[in-house]
PDB file of N, CA and C in Angstrom:
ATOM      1  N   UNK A   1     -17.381 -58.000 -22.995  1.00  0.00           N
ATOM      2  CA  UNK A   1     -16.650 -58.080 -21.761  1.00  0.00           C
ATOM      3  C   UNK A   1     -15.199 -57.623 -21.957  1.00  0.00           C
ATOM      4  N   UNK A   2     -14.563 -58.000 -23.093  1.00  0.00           N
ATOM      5  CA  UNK A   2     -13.201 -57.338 -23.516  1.00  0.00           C
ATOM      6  C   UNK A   2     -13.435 -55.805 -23.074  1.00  0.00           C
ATOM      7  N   UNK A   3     -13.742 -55.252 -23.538  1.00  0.00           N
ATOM      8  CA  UNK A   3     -14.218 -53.840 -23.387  1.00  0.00           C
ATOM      9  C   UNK A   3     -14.105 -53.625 -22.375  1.00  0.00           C
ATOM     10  N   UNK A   4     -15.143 -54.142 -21.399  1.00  0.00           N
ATOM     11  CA  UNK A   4     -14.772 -53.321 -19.492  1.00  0.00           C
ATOM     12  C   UNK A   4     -13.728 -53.702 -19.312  1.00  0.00           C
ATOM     13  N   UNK A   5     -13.000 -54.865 -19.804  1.00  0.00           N
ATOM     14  CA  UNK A   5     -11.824 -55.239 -19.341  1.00  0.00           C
ATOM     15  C   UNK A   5     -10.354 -54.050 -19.481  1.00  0.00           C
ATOM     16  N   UNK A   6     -10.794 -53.826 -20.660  1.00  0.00           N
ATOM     17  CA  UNK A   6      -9.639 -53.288 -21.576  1.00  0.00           C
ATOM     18  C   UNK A   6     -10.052 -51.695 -20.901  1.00  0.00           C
ATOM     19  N   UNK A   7     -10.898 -50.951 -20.462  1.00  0.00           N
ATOM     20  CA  UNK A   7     -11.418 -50.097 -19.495  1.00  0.00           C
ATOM     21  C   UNK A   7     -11.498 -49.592 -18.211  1.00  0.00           C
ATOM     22  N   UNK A   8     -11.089 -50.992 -17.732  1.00  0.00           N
ATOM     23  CA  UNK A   8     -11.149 -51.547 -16.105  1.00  0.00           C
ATOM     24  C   UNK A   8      -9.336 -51.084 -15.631  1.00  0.00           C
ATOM     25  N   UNK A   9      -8.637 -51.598 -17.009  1.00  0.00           N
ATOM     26  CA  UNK A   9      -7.281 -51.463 -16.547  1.00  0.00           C
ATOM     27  C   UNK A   9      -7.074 -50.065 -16.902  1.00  0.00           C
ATOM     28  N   UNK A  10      -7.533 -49.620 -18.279  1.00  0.00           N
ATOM     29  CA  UNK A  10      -6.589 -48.050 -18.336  1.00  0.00           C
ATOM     30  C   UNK A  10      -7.100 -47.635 -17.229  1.00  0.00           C
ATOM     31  N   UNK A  11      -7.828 -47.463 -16.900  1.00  0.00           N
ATOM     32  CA  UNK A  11      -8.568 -46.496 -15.641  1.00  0.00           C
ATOM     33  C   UNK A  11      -7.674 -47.142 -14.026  1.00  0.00           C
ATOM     34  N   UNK A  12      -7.057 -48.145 -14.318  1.00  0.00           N
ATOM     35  CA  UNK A  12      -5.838 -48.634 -12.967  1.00  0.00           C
ATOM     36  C   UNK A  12      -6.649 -49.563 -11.665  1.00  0.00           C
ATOM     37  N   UNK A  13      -8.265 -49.657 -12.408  1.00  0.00           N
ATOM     38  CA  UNK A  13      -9.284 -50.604 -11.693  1.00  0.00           C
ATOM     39  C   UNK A  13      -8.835 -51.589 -11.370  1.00  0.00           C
ATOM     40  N   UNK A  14      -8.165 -52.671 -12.333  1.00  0.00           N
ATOM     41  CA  UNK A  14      -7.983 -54.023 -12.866  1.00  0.00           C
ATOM     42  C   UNK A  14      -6.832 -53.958 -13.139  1.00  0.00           C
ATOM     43  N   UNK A  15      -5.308 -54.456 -12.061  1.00  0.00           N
ATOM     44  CA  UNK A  15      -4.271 -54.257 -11.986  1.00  0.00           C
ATOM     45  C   UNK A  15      -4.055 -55.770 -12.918  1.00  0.00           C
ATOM     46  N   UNK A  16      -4.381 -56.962 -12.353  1.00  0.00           N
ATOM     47  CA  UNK A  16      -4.520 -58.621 -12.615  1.00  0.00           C
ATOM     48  C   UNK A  16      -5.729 -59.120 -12.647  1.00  0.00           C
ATOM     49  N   UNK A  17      -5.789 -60.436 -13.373  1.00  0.00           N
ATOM     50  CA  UNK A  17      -7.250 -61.065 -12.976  1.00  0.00           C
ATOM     51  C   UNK A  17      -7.451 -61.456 -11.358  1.00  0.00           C
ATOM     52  N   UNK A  18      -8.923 -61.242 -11.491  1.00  0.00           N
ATOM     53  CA  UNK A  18      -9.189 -61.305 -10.375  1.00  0.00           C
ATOM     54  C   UNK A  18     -10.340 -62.402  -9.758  1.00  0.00           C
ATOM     55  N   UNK A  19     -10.874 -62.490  -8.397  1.00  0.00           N
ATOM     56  CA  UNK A  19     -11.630 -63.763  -8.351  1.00  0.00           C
ATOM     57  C   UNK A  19     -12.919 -63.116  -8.699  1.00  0.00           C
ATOM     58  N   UNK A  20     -13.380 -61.482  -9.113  1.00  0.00           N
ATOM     59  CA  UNK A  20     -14.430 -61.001  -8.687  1.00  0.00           C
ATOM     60  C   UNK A  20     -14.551 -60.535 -10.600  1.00  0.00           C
ATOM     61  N   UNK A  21     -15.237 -61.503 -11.735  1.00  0.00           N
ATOM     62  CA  UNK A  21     -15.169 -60.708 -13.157  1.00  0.00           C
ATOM     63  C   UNK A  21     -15.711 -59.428 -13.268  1.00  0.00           C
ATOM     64  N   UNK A  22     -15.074 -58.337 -14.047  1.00  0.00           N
ATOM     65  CA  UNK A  22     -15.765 -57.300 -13.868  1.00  0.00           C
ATOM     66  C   UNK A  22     -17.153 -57.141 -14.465  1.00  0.00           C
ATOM     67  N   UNK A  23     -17.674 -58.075 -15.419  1.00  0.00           N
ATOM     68  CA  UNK A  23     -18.908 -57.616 -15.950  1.00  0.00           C
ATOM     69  C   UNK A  23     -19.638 -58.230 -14.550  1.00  0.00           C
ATOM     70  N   UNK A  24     -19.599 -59.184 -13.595  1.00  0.00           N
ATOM     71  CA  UNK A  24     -20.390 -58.981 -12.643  1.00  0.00           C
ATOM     72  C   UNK A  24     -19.891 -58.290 -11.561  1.00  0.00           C
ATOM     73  N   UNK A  25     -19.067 -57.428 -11.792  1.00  0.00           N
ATOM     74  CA  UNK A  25     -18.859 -56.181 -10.526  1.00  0.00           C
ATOM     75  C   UNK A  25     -20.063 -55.188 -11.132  1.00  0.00           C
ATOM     76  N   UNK A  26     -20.321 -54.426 -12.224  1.00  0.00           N
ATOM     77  CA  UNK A  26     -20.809 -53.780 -12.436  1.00  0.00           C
ATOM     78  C   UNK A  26     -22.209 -54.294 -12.789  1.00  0.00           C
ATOM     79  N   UNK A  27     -22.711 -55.390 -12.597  1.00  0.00           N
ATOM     80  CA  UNK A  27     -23.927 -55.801 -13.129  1.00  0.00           C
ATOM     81  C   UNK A  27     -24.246 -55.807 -11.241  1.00  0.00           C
ATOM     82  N   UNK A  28     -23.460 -56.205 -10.493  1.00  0.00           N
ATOM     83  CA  UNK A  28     -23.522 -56.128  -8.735  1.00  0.00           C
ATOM     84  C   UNK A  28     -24.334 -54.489  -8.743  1.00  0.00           C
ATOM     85  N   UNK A  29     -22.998 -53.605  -9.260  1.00  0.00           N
ATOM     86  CA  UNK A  29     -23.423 -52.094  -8.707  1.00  0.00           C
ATOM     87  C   UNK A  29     -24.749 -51.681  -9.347  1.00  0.00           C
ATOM     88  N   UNK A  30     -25.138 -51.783 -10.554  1.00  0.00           N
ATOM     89  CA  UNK A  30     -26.185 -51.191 -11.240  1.00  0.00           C
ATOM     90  C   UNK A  30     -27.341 -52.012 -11.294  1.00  0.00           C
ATOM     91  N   UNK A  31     -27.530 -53.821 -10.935  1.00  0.00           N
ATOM     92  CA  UNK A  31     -28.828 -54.614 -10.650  1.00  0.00           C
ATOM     93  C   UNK A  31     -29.015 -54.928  -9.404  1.00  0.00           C
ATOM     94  N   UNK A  32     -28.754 -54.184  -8.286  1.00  0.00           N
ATOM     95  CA  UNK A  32     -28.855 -55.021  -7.447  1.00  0.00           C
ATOM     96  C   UNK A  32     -30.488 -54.627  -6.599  1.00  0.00           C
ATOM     97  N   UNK A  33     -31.068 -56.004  -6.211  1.00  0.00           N
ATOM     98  CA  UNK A  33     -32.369 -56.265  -5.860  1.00  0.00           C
ATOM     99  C   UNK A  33     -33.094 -55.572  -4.776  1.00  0.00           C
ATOM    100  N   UNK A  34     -32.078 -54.959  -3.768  1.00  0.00           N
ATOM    101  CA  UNK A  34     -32.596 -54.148  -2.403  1.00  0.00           C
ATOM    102  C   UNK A  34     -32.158 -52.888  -3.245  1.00  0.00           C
ATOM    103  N   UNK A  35     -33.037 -52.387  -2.084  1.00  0.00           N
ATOM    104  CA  UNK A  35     -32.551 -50.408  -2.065  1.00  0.00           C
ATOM    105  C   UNK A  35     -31.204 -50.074  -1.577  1.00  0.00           C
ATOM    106  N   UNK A  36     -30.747 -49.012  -2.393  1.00  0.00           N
ATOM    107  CA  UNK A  36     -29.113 -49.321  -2.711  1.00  0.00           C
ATOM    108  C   UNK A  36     -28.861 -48.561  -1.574  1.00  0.00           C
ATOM    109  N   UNK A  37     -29.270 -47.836  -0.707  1.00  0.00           N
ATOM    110  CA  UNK A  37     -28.909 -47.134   0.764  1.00  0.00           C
ATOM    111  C   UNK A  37     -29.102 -48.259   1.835  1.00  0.00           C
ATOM    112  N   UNK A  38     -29.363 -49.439   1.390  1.00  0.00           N
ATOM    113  CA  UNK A  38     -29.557 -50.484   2.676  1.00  0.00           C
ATOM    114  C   UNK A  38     -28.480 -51.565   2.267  1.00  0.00           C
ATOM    115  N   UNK A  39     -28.131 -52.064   1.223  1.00  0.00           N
ATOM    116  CA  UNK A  39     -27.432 -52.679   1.091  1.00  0.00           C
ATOM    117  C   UNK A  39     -25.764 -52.619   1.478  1.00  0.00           C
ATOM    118  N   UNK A  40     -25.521 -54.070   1.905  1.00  0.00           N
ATOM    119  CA  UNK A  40     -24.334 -54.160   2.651  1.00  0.00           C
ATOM    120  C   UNK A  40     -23.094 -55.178   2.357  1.00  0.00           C
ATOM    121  N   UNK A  41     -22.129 -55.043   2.292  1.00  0.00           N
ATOM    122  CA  UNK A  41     -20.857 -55.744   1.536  1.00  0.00           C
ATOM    123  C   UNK A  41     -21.359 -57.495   1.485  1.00  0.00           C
ATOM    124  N   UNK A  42     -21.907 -57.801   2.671  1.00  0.00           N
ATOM    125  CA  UNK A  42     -22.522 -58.935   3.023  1.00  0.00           C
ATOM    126  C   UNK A  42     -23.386 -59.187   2.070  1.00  0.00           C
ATOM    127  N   UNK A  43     -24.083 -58.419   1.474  1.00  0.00           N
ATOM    128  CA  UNK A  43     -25.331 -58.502   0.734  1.00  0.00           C
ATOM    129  C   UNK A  43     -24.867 -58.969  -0.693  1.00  0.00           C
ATOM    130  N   UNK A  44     -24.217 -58.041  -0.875  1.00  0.00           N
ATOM    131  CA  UNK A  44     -23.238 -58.163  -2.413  1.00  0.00           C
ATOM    132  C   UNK A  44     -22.292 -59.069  -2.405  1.00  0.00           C
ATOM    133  N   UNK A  45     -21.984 -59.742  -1.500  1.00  0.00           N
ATOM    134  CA  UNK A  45     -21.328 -61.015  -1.513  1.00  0.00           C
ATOM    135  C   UNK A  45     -22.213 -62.324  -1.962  1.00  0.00           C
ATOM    136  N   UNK A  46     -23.016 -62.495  -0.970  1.00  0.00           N
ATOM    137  CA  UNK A  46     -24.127 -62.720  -1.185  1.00  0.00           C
ATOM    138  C   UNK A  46     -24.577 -63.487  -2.423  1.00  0.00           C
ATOM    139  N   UNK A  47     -25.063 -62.226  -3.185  1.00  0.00           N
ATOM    140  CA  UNK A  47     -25.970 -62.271  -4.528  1.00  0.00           C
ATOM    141  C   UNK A  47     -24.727 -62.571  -5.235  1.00  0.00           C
ATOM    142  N   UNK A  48     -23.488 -62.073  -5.340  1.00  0.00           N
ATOM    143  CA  UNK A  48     -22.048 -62.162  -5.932  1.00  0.00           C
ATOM    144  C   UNK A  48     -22.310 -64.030  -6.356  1.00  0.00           C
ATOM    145  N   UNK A  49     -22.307 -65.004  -4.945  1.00  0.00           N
ATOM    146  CA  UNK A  49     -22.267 -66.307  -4.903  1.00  0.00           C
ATOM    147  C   UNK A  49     -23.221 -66.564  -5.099  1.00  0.00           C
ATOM    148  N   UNK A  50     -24.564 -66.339  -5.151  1.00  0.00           N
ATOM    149  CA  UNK A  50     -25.686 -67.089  -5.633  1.00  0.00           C
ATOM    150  C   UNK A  50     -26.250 -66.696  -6.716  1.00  0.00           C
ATOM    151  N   UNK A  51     -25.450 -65.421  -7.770  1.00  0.00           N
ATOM    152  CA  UNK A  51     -26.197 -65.185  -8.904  1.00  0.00           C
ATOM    153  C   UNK A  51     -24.949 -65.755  -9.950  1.00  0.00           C
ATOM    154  N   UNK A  52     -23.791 -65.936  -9.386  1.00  0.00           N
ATOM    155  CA  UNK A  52     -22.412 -65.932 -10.647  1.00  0.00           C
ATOM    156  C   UNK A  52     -21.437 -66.417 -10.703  1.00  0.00           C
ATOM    157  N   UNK A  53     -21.856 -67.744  -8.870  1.00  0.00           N
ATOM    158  CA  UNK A  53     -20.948 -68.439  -8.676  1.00  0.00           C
ATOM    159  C   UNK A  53     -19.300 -67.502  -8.156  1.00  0.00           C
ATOM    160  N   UNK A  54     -19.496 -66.766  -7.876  1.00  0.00           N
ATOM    161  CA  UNK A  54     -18.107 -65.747  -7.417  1.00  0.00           C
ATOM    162  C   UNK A  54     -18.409 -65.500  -6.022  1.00  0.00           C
ATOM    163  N   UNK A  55     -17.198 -66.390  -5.215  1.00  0.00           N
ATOM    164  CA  UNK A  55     -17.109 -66.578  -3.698  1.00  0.00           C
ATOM    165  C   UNK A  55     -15.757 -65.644  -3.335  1.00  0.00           C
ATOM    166  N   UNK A  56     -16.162 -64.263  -2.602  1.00  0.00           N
ATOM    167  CA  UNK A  56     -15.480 -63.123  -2.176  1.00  0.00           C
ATOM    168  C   UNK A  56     -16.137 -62.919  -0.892  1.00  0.00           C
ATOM    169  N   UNK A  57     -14.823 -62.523  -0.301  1.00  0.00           N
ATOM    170  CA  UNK A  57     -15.108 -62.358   1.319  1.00  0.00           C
ATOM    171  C   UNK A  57     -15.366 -60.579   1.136  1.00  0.00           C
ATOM    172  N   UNK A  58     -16.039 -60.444   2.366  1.00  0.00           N
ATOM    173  CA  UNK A  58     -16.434 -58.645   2.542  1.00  0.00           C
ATOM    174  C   UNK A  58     -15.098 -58.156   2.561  1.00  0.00           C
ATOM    175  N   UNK A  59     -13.900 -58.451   3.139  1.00  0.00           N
ATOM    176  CA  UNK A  59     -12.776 -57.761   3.005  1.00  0.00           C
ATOM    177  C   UNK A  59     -12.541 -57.372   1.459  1.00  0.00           C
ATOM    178  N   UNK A  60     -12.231 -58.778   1.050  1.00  0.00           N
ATOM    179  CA  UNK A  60     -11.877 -58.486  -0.806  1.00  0.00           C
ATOM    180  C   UNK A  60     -12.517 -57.357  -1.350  1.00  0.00           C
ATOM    181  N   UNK A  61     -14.270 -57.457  -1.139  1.00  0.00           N
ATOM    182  CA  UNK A  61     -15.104 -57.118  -2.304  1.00  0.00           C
ATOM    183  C   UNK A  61     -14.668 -54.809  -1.407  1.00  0.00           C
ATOM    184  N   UNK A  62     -14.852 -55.039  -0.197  1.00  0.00           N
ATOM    185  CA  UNK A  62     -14.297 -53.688   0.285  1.00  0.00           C
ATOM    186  C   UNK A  62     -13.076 -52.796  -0.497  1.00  0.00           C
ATOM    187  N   UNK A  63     -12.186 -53.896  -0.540  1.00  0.00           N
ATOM    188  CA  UNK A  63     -10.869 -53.573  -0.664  1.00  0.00           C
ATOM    189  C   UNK A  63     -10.892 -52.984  -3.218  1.00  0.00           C
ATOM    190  N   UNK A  64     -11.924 -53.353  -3.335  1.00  0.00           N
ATOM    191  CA  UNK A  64     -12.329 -53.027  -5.102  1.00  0.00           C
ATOM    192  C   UNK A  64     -13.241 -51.620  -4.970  1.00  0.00           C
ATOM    193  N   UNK A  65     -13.615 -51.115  -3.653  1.00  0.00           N
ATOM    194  CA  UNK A  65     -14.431 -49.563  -3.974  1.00  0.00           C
ATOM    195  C   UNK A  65     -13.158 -48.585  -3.169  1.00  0.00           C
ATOM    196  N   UNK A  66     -13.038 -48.598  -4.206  1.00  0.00           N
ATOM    197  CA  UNK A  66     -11.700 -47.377  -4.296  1.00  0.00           C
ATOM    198  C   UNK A  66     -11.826 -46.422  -5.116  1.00  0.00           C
ATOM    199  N   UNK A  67     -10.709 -45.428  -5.434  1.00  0.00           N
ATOM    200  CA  UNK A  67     -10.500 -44.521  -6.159  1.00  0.00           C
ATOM    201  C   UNK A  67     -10.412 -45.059  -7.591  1.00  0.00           C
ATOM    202  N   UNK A  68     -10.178 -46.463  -8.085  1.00  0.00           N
ATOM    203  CA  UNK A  68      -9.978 -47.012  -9.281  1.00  0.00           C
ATOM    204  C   UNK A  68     -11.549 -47.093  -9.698  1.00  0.00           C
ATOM    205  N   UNK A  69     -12.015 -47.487  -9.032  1.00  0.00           N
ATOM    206  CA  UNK A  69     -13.370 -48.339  -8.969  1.00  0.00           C
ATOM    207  C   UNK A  69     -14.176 -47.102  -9.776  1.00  0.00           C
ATOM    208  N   UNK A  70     -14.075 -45.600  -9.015  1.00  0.00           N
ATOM    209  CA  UNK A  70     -14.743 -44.444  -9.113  1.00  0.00           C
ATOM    210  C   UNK A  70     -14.411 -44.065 -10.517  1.00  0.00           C
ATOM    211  N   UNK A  71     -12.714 -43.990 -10.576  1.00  0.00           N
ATOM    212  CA  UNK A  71     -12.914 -43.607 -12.044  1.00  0.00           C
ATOM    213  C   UNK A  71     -12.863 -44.590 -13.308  1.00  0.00           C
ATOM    214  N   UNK A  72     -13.498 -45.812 -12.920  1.00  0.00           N
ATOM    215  CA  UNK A  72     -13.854 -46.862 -13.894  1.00  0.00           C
ATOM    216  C   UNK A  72     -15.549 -46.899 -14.228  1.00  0.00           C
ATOM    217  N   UNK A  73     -15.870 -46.628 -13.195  1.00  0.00           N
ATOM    218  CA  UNK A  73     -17.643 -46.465 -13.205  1.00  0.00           C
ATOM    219  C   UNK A  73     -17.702 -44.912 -14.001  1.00  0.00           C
ATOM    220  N   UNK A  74     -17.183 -43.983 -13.543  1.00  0.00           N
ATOM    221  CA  UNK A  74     -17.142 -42.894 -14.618  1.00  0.00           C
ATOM    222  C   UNK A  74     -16.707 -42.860 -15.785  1.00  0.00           C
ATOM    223  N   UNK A  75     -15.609 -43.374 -16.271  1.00  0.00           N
ATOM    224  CA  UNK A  75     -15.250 -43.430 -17.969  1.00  0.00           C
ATOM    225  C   UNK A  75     -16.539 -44.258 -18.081  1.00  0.00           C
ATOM    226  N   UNK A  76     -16.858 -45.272 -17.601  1.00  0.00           N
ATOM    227  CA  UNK A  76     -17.759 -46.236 -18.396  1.00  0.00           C
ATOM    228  C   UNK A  76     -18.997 -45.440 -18.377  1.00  0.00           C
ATOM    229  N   UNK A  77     -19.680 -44.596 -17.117  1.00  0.00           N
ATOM    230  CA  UNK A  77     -20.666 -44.038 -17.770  1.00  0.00           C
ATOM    231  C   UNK A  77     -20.439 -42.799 -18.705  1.00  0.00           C
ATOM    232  N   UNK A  78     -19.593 -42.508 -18.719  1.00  0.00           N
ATOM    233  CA  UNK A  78     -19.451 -41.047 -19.649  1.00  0.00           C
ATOM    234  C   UNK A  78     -19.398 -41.812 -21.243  1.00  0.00           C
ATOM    235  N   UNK A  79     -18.733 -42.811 -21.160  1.00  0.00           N
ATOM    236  CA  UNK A  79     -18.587 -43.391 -22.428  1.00  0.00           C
ATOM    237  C   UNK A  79     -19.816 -44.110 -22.685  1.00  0.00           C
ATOM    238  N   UNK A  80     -20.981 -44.450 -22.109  1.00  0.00           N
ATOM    239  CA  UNK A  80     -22.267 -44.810 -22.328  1.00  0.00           C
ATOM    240  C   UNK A  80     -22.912 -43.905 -22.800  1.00  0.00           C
ATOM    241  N   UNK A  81     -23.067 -43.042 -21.816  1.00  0.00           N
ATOM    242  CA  UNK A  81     -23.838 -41.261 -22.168  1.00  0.00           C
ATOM    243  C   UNK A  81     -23.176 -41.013 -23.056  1.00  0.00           C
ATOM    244  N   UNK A  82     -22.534 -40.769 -23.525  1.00  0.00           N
ATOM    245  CA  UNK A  82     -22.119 -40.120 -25.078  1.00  0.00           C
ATOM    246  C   UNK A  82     -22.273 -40.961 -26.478  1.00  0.00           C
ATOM    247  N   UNK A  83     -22.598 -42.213 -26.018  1.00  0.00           N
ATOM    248  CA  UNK A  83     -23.069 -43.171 -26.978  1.00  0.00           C
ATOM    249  C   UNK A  83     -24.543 -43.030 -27.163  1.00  0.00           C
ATOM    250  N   UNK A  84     -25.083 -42.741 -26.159  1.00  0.00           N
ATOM    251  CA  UNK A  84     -26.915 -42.411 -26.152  1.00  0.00           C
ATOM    252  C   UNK A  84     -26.708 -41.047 -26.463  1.00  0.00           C
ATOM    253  N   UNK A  85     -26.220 -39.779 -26.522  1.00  0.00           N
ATOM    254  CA  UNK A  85     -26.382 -38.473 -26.530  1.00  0.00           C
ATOM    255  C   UNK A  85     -26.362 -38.460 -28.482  1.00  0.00           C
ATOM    256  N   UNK A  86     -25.267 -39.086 -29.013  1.00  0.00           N
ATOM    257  CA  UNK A  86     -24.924 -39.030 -30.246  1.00  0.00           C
ATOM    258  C   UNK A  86     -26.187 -39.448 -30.711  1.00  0.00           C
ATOM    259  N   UNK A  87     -26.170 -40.765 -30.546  1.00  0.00           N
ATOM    260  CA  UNK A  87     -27.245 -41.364 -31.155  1.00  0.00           C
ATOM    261  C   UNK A  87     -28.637 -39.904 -31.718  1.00  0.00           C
ATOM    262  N   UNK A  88     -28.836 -39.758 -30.463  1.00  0.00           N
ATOM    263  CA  UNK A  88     -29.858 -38.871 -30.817  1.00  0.00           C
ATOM    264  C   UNK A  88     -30.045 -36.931 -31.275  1.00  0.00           C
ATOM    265  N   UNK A  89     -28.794 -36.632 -31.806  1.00  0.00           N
ATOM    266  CA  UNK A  89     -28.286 -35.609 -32.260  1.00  0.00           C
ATOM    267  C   UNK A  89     -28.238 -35.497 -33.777  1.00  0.00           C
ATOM    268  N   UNK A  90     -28.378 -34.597 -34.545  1.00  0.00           N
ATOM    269  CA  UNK A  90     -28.013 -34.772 -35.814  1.00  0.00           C
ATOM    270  C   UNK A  90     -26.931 -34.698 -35.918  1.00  0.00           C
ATOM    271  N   UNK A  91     -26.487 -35.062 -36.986  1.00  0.00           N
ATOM    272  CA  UNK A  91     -24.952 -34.834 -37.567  1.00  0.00           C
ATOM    273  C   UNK A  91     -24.442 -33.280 -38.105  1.00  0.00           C
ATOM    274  N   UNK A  92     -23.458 -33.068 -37.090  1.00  0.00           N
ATOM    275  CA  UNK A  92     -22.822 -31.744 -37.827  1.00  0.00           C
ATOM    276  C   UNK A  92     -23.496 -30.346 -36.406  1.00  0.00           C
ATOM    277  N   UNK A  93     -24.194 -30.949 -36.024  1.00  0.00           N
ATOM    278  CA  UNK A  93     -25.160 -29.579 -34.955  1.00  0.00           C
ATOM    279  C   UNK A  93     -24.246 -29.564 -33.969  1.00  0.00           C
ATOM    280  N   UNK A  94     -23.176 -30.216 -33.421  1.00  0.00           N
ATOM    281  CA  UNK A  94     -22.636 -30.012 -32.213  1.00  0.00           C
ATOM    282  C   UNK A  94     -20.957 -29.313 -32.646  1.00  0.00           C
ATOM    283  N   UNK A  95     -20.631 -28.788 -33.921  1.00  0.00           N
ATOM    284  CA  UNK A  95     -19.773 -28.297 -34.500  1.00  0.00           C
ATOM    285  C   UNK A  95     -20.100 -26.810 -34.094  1.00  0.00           C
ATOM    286  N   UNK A  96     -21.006 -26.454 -33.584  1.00  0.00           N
ATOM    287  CA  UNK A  96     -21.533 -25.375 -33.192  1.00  0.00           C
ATOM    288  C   UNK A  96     -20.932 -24.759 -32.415  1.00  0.00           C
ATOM    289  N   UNK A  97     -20.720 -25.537 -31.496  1.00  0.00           N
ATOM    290  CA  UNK A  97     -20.058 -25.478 -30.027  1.00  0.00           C
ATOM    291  C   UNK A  97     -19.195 -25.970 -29.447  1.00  0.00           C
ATOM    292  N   UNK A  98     -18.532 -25.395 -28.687  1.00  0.00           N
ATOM    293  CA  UNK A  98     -17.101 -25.727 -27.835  1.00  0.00           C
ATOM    294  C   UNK A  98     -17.341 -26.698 -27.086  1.00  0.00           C
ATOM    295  N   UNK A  99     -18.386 -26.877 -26.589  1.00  0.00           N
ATOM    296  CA  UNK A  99     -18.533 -27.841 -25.236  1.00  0.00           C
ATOM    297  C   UNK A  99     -19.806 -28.323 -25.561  1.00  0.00           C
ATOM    298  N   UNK A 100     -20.554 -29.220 -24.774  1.00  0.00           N
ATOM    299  CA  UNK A 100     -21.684 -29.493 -24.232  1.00  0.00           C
ATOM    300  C   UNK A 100     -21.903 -30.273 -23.241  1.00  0.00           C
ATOM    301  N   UNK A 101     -22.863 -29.437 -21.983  1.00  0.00           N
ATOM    302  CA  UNK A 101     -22.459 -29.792 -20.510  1.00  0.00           C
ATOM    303  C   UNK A 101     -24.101 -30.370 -20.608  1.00  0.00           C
ATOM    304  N   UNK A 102     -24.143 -31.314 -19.707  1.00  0.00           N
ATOM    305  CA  UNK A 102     -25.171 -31.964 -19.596  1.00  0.00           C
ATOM    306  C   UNK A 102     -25.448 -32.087 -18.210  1.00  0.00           C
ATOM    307  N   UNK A 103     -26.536 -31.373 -17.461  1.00  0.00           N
ATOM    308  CA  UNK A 103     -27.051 -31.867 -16.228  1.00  0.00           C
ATOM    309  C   UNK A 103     -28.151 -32.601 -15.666  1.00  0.00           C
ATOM    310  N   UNK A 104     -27.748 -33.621 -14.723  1.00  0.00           N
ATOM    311  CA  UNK A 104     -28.692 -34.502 -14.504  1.00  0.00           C
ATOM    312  C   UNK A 104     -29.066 -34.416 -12.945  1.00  0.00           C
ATOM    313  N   UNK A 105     -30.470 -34.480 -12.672  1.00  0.00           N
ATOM    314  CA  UNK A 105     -31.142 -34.061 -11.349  1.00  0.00           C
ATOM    315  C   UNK A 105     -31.321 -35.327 -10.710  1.00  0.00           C
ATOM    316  N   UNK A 106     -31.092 -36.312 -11.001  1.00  0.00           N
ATOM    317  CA  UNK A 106     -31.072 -37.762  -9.978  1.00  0.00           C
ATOM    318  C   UNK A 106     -29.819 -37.592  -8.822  1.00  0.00           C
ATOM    319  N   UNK A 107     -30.710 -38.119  -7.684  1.00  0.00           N
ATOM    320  CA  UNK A 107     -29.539 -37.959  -6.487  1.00  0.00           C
ATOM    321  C   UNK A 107     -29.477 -39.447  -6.032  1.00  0.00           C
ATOM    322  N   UNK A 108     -28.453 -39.379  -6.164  1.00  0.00           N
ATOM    323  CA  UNK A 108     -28.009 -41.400  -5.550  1.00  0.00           C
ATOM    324  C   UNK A 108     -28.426 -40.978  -3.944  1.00  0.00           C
ATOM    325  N   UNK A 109     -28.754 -41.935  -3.255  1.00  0.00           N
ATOM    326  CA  UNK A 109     -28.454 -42.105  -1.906  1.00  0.00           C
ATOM    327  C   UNK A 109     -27.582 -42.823  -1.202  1.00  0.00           C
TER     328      UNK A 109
END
C-alpha cells in the first residue's frame, strides 16, 4: 500500500490523506461486481461502505476522477505491464532496440 501511496502523490492524485484509501479506490475501479458501463457513483459508494467500511458521498467520490486520477491509473498500469513484460523476456534481447510499443485490442466501455 506504501507504494500506491508513494505513486498516488508523485502523479498529484493524493494531495493529503483522505477519507477514500487508495488501495480501495483502485480495488473500486478494477473489482467492481456490475458491468462497468452501468455502474454509477451511487453504486461505488455503495460497495465503497459495505465492502471497506469507507462512507463517501457521490460528490467526494466525483470530485477523485480527474486528470490526477487518469495519470495515476496509468503510471500504475504501465508500471504493472512492464513488470509482467520483463518477467517474460530474456535478458539482454531488448538491447536490440530503441523502443518497444505494445498494442492492446481490449476496448473499455
Amino acid at each position: 500500500m506504501e507504494h500506491l501511496e508513494s505513486l498516488a502523490f508523485q502523479t498529484g492524485f493524493m494531495r493529503r490523506k483522505s477519507k477514500i484509501r487508495i488501495d480501495d479506490f483502485v480495488r473500486m475501479l478494477l473489482y467492481c461486481e456490475q458491468d462497468s458501463g452501468s455502474v454509477s457513483l451511487n453504486d461505488h459508494c455503495c460497495a465503497l461502505q459495505m465492502n471497506h467500511g469507507t462512507k463517501i458521498s457521490k460528490q467526494a467520490l466525483d470530485k477523485k476522477f480527474n486528470a490526477e486520477a487518469v495519470d495515476f491509473v496509468r503510471s500504475l498500469l504501465e508500471e504493472q505491464l512492464g513488470k509482467q513484460v520483463v518477467q517474460h523476456i530474456s535478458p539482454g534481447i531488448l538491447s536490440h532496440f530503441s523502443s518497444v510499443k505494445i498494442k492492446d485490442s481490449i476496448r473499455w466501455q
